[in-house]
N, C-alpha and C. Protein backbone atom coordinates (compact mmCIF):
# COMPACT_ATOMS: atom_id res chain seq x y z
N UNK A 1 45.78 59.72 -26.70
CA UNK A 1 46.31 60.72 -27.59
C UNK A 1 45.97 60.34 -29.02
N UNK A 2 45.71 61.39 -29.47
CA UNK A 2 45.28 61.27 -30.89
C UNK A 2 46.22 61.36 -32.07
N UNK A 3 46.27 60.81 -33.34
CA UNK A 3 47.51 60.60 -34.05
C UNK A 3 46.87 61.74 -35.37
N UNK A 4 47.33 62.59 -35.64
CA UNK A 4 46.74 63.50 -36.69
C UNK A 4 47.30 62.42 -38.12
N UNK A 5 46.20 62.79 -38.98
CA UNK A 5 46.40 61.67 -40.10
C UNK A 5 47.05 62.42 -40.93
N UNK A 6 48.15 61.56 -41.87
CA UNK A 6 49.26 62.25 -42.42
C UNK A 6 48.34 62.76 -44.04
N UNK A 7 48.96 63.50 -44.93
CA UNK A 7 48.72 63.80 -46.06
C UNK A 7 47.37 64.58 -45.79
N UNK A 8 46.94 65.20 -47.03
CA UNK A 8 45.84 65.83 -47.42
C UNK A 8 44.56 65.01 -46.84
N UNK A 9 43.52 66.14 -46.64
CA UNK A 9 42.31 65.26 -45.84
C UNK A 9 41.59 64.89 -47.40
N UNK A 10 40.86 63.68 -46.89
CA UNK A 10 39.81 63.25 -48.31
C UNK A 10 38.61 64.25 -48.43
N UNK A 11 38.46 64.29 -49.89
CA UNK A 11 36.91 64.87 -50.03
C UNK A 11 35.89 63.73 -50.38
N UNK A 12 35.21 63.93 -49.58
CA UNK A 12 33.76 63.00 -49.93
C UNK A 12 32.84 63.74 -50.92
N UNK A 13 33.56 64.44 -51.73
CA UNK A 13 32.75 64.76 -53.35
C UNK A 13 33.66 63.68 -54.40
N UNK A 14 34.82 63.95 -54.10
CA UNK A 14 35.57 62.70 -54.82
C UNK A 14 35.25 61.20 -54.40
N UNK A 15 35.02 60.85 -53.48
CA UNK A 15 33.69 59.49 -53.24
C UNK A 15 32.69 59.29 -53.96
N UNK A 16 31.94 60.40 -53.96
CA UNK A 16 30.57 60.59 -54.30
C UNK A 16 30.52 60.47 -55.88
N UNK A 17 31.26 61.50 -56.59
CA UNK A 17 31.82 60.98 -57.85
C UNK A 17 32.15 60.08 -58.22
N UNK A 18 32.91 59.63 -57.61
CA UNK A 18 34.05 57.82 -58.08
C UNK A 18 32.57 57.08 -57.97
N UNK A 19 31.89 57.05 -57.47
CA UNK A 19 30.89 55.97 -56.99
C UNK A 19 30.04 56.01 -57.81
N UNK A 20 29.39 57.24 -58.13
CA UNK A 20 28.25 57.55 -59.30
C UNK A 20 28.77 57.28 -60.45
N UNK A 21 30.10 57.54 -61.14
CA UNK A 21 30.53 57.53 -62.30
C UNK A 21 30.83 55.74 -62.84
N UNK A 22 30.90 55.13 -61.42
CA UNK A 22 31.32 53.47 -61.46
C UNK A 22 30.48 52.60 -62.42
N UNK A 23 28.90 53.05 -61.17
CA UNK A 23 27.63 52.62 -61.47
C UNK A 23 27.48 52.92 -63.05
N UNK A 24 27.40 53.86 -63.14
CA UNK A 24 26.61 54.48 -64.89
C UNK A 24 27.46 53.37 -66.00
N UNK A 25 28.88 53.86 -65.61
CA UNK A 25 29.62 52.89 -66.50
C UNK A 25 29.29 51.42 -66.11
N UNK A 26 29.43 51.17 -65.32
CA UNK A 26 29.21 49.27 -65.08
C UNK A 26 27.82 49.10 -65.97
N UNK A 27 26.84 50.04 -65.74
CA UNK A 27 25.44 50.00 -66.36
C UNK A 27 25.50 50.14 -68.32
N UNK A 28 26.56 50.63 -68.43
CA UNK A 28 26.69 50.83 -69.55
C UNK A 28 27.49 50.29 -70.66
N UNK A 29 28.51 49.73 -69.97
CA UNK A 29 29.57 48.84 -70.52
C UNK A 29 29.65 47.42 -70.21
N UNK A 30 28.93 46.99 -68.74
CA UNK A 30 29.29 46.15 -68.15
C UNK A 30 30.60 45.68 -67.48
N UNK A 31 30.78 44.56 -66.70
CA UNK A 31 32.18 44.81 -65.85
C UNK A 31 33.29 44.59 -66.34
N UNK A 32 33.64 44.09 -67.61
CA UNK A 32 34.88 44.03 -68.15
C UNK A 32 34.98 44.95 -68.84
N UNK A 33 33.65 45.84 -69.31
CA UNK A 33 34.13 47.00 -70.19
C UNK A 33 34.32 48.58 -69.11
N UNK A 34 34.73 48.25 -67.95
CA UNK A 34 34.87 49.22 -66.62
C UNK A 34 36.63 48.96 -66.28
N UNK A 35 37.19 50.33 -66.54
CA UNK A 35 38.75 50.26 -66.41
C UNK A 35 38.83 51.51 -65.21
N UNK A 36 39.36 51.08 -63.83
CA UNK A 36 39.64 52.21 -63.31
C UNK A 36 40.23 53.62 -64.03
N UNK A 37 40.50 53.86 -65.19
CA UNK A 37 41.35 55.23 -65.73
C UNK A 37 40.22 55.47 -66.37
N UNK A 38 38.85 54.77 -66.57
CA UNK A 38 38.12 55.31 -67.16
C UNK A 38 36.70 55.48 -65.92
N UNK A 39 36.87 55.54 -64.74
CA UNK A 39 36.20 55.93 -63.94
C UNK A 39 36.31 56.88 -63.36
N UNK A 40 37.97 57.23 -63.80
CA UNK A 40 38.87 57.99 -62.85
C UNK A 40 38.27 59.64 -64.31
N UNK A 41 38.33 59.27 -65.56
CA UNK A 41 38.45 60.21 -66.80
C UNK A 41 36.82 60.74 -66.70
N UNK A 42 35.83 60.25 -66.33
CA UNK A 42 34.31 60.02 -66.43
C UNK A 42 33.99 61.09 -65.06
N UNK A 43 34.60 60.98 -64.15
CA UNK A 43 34.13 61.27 -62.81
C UNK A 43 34.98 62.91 -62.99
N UNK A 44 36.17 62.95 -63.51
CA UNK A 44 36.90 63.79 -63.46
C UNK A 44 37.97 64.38 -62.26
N UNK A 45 38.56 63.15 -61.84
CA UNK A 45 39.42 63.08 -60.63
C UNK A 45 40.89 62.47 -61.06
N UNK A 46 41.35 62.58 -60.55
CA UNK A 46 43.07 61.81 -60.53
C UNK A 46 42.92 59.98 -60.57
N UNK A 47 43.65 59.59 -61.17
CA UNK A 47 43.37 57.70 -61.19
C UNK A 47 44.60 57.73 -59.71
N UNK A 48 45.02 58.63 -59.24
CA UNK A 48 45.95 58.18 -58.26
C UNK A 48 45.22 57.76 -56.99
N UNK A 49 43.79 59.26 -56.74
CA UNK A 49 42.47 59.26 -55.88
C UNK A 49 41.63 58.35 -56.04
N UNK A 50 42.14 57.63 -56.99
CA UNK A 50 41.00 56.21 -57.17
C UNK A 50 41.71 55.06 -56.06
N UNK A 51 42.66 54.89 -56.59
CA UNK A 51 43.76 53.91 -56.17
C UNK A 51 43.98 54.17 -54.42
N UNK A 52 44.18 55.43 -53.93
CA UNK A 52 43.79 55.81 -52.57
C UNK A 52 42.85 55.25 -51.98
N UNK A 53 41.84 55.30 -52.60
CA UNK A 53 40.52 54.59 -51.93
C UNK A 53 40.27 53.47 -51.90
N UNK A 54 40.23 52.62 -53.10
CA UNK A 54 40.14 51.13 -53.16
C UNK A 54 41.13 50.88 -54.66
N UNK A 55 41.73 49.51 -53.66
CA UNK A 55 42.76 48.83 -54.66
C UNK A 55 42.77 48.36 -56.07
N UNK A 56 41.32 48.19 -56.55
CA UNK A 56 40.79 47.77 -57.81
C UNK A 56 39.52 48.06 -58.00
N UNK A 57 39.04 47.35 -59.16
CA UNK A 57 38.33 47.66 -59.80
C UNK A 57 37.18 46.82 -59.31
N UNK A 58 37.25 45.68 -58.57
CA UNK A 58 36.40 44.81 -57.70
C UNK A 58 35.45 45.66 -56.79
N UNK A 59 37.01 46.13 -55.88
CA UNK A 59 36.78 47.03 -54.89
C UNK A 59 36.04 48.38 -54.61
N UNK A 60 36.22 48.94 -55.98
CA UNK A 60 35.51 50.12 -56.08
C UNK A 60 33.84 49.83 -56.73
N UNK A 61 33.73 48.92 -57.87
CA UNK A 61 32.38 48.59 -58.27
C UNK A 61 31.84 48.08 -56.77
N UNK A 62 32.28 47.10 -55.97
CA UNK A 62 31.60 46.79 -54.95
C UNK A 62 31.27 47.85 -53.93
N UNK A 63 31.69 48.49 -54.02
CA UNK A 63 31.56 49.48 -53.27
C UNK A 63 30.97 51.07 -53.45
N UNK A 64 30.33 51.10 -55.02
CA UNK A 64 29.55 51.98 -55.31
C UNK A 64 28.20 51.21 -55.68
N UNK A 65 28.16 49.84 -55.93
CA UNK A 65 26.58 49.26 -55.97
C UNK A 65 26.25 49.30 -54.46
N UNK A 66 27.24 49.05 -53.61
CA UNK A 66 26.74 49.00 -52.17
C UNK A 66 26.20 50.48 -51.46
N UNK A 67 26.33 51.06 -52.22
CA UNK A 67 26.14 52.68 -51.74
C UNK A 67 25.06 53.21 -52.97
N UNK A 68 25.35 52.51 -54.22
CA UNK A 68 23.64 52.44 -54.73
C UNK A 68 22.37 51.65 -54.26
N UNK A 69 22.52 50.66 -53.21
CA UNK A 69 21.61 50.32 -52.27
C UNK A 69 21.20 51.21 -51.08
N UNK A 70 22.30 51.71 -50.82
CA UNK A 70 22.00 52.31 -49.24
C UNK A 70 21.40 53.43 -49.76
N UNK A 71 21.81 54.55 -50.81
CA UNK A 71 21.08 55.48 -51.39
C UNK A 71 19.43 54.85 -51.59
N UNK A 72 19.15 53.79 -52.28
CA UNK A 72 17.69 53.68 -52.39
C UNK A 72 17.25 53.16 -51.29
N UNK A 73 17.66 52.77 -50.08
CA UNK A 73 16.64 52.27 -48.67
C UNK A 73 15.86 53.31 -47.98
N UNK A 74 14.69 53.14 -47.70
CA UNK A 74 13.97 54.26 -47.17
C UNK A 74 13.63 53.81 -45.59
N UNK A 75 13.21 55.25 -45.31
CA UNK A 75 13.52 55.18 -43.63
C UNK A 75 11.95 53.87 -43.52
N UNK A 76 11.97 53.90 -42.45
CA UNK A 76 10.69 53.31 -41.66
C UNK A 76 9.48 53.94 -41.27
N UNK A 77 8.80 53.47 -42.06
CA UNK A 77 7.58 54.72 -41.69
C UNK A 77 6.70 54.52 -40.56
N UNK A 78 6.91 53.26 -39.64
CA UNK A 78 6.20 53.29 -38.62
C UNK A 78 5.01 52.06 -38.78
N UNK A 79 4.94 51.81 -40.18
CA UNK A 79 3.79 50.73 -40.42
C UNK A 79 5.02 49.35 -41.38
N UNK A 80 5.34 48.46 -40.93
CA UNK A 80 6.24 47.29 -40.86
C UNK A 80 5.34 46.60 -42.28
N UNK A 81 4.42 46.64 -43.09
CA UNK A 81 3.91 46.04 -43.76
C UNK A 81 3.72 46.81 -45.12
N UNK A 82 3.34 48.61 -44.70
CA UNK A 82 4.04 49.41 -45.91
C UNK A 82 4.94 49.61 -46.24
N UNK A 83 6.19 48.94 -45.26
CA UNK A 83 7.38 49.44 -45.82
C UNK A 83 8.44 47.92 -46.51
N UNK A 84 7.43 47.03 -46.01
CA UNK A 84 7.55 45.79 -46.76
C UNK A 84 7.30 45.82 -48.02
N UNK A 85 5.73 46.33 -48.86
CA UNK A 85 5.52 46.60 -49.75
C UNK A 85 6.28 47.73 -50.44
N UNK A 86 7.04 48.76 -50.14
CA UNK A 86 8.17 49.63 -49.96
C UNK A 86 9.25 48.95 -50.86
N UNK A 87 9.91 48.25 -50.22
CA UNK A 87 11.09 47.53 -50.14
C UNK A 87 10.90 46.69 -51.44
N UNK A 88 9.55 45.70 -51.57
CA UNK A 88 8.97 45.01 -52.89
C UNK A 88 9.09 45.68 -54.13
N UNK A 89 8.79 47.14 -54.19
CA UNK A 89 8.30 48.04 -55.48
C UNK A 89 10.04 48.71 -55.79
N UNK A 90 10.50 49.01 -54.55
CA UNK A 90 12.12 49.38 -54.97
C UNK A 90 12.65 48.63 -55.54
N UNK A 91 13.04 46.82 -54.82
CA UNK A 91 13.49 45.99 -56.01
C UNK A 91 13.09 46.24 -57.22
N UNK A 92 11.84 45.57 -57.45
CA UNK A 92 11.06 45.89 -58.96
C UNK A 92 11.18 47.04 -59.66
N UNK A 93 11.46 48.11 -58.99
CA UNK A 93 11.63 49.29 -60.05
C UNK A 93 13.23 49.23 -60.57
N UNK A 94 14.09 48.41 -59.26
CA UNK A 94 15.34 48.59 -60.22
C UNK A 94 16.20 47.45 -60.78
N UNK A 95 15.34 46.54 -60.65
CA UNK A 95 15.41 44.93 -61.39
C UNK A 95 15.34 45.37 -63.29
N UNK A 96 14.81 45.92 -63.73
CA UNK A 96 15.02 46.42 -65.04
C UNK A 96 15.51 47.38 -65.32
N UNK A 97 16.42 47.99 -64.47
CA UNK A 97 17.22 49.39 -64.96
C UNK A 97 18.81 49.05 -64.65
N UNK A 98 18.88 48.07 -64.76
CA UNK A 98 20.65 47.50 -65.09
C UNK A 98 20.45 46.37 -63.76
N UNK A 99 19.87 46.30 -62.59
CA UNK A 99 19.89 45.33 -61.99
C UNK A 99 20.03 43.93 -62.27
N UNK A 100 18.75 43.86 -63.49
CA UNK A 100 18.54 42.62 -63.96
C UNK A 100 19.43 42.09 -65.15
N UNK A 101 20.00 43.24 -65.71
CA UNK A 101 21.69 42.99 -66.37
C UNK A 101 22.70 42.41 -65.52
N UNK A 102 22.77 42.94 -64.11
CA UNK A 102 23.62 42.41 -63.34
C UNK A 102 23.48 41.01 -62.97
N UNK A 103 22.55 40.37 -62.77
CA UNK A 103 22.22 39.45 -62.32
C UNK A 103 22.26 38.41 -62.82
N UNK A 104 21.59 38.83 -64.68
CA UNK A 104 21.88 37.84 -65.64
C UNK A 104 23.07 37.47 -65.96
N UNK A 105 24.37 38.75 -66.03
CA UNK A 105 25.73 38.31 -66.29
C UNK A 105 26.35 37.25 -65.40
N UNK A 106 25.90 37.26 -63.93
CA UNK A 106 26.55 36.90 -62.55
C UNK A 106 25.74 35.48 -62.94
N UNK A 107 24.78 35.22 -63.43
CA UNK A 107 24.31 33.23 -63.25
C UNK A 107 24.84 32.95 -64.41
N UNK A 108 25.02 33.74 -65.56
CA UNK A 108 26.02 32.90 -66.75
C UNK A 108 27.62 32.70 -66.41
N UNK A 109 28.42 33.47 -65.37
CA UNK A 109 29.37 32.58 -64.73
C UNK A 109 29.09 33.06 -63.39
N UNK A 110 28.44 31.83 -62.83
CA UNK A 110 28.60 32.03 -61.02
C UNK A 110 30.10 32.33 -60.57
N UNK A 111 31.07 31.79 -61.12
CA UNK A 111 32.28 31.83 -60.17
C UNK A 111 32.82 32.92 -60.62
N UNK A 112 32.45 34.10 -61.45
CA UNK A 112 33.08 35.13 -62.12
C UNK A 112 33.55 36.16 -60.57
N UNK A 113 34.46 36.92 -61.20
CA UNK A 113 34.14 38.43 -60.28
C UNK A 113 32.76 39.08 -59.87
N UNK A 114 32.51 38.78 -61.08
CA UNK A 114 30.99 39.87 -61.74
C UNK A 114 30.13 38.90 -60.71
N UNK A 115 29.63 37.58 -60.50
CA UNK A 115 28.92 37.35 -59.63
C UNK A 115 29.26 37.62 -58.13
N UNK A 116 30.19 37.15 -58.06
CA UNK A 116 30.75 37.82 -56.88
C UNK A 116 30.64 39.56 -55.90
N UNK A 117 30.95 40.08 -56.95
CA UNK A 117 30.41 41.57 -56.66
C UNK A 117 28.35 42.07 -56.63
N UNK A 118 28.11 40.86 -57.32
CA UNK A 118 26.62 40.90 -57.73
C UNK A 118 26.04 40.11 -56.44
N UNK A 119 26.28 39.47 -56.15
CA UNK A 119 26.04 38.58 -54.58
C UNK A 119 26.74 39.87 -53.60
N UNK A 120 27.82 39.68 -53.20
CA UNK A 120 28.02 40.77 -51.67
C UNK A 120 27.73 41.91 -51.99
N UNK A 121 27.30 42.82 -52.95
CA UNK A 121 26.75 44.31 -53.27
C UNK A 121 25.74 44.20 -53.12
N UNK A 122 24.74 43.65 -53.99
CA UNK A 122 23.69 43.65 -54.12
C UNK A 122 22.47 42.47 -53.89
N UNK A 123 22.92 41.87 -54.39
CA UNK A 123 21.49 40.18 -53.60
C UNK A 123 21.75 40.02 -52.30
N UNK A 124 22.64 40.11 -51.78
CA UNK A 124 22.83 39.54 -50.25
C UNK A 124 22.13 40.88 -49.21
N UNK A 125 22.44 42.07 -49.91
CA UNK A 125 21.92 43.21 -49.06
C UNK A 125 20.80 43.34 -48.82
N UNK A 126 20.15 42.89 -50.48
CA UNK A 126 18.21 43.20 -50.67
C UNK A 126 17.90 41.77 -50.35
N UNK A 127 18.71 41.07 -50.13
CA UNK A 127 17.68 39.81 -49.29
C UNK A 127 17.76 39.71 -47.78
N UNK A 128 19.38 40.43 -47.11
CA UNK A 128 19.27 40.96 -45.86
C UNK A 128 17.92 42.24 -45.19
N UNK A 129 18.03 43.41 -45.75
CA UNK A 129 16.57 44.32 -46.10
C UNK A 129 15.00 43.71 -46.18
N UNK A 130 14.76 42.50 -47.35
CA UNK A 130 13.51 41.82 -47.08
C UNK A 130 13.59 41.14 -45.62
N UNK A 131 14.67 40.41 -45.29
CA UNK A 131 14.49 39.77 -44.36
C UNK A 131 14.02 40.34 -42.82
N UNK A 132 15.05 41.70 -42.71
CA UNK A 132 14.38 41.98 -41.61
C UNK A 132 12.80 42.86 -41.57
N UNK A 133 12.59 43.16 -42.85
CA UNK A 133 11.12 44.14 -43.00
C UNK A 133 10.16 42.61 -42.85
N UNK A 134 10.33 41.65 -43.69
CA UNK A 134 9.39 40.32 -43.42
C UNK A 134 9.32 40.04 -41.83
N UNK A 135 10.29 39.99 -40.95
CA UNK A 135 10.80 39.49 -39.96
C UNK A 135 9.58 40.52 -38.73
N UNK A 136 9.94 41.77 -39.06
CA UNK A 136 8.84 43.06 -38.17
C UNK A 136 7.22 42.71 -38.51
N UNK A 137 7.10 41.88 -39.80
CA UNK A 137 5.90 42.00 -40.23
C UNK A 137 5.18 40.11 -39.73
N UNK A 138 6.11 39.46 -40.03
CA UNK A 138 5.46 38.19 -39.73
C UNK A 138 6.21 37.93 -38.17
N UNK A 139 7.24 38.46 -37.49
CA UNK A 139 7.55 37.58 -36.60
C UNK A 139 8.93 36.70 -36.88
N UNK A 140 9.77 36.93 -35.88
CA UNK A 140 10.93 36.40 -36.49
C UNK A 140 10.65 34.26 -36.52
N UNK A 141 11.41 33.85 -37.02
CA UNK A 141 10.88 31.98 -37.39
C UNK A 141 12.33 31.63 -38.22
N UNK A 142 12.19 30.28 -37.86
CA UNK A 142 13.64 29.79 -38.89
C UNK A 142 13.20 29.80 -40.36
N UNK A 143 12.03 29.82 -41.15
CA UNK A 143 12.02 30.16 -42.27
C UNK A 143 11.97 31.95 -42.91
N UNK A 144 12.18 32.42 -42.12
CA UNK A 144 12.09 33.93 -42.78
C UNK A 144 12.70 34.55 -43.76
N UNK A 145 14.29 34.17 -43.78
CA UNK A 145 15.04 34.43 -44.53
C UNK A 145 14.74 33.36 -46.01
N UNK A 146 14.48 32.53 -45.88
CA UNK A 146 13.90 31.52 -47.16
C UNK A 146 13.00 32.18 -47.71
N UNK A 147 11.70 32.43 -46.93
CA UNK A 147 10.64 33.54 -47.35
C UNK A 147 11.03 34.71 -48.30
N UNK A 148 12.04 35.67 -47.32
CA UNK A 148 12.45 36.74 -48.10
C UNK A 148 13.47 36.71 -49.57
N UNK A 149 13.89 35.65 -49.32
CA UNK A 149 14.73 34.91 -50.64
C UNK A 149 13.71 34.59 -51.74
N UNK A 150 12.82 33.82 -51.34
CA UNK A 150 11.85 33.31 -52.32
C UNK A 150 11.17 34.65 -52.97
N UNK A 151 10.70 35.82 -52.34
CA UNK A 151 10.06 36.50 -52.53
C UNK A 151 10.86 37.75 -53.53
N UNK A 152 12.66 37.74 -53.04
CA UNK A 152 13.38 38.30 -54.02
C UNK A 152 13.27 37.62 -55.14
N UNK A 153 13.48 36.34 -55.34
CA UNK A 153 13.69 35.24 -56.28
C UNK A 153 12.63 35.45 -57.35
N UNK A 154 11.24 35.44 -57.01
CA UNK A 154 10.23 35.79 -57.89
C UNK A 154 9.98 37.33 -58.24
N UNK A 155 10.60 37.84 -57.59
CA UNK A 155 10.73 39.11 -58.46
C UNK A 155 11.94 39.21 -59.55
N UNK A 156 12.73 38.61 -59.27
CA UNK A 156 14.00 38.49 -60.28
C UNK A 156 13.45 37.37 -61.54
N UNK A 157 12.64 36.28 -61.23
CA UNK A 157 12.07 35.67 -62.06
C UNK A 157 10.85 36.42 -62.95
N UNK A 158 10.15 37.59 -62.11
CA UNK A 158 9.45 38.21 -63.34
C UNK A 158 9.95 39.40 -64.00
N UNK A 159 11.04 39.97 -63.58
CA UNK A 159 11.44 40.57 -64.63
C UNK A 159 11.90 40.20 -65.65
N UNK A 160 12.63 38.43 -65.41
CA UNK A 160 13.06 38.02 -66.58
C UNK A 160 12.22 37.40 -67.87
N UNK A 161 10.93 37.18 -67.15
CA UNK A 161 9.67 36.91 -67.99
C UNK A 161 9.25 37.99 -68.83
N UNK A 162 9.79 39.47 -68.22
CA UNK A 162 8.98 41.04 -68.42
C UNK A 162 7.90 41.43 -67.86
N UNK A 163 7.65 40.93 -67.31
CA UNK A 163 6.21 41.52 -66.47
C UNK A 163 6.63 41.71 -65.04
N UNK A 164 7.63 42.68 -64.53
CA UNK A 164 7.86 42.98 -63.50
C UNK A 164 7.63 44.24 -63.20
N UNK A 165 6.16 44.59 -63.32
CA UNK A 165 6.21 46.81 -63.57
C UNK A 165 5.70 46.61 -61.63
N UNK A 166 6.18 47.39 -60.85
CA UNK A 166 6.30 47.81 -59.98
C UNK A 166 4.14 48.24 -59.39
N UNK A 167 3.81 47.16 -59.43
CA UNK A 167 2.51 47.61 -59.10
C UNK A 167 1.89 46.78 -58.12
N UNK A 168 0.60 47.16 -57.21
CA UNK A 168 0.18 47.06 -56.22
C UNK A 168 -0.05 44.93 -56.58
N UNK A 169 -0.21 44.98 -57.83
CA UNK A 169 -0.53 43.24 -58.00
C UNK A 169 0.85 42.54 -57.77
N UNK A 170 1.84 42.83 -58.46
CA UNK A 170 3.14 42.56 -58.12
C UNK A 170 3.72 42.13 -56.58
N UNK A 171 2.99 43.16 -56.30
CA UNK A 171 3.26 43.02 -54.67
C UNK A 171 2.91 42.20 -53.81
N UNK A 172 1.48 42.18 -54.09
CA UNK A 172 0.83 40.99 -53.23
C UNK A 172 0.99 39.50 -53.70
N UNK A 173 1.62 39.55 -55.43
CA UNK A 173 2.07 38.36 -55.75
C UNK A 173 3.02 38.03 -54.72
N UNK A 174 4.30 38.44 -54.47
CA UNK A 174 5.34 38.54 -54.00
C UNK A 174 5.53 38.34 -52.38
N UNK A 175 3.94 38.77 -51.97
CA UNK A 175 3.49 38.91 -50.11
C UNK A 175 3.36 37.29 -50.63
N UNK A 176 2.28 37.13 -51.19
CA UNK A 176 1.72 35.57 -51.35
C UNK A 176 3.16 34.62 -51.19
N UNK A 177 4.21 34.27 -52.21
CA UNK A 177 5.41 33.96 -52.20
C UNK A 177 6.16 34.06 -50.94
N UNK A 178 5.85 35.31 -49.94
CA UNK A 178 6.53 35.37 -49.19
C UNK A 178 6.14 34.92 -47.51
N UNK A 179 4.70 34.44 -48.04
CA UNK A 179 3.79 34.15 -47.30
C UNK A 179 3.02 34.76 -46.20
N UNK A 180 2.83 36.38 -47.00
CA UNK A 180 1.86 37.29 -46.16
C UNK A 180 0.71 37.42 -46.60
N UNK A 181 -0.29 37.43 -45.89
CA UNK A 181 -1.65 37.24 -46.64
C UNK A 181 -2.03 38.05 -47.29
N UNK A 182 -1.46 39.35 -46.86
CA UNK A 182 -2.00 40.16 -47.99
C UNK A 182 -1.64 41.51 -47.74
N UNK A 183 -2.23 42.61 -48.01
CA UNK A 183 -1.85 44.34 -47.46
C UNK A 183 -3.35 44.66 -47.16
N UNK A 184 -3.56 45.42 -46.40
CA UNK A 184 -4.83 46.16 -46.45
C UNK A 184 -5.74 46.73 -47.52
N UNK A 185 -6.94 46.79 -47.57
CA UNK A 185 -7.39 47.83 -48.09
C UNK A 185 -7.48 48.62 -48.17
């Protein structure tokens, strides 16, 4: 028997909002300058519908970068080595559009919130993602996940140099690093 759920049903436009409005602000203020009443004022919903959904402000940023990942993963196209190179050019395109803000805040205090949410949102996901696209392409091995780490790692290392533009050289830097010989011609 089924238990009908009490109160008003949720809208998943008020998700969709709370989540988009999180991101922009975290991107824009950064995480201490992000107040649930001002995600709640931005999005244009109730701060009560915030609080319904997730308990804080942890909770909800973690949980709209995690859904700004799943929004950018693309399906499988059937070739395990284009969609490796795929997966390479997505990091890189969004390693300089607040990513690489995130990242930098999270190693100036590792033990912060902000790293915290920056590790289980986002690095742990796109190094879970390389791992299994490396994994279809080389063969699963006890170094794979090191591979796909290393290969995030140097992309996070050249954006911080600036020379991280999302291009076919980038990539095969990054195969090299990750120890694929190369992409086709």
């Amino acid at each position: 028997m089924q238990h009908a759920q009490r109160g008003r049903p949720r809208h998943s436009e008020i998700d969709r909002l709370a989540l988009e409005h999180a991101v922009t602000l975290l991107a824009e203020r950064g995480y201490a300058g992000v107040r649930m009443k001002d995600v709640a004022e931005s999005a244009g919903i109730g701060l009560g519908a915030l609080y319904r959904r997730w308990p804080g402000k942890k909770e909800l940023l973690m949980a709209a970068l995690r859904a700004d990942v799943a929004e950018h993963e693309a399906l499988d196209s059937g070739d395990p080595l284009t969609d490796l190179a795929a997966a390479v050019q997505r990091i890189a395109q969004a390693l300089p559009r607040g990513l690489g803000r995130l990242i930098a805040a999270s190693l100036s205090e590792p033990d912060s919130e902000l790293a915290q949410v920056a590790r289980e949102a986002k690095l742990t996901p796109m190094a879970d993602g390389l791992t299994a696209r490396l994994e279809k392409v080389a063969g699963p091995g006890p170094d794979v996940r090191l591979r796909a780490e290393s290969g995030l790692a140097y992309l996070i290392w050249k954006t911080a140099v600036g020379d991280a533009t999302p291009t076919d050289a980038l990539t095969d830097e990054t195969f090299a690093i990750m120890g694929i010989a190369g992409r086709r011609a």
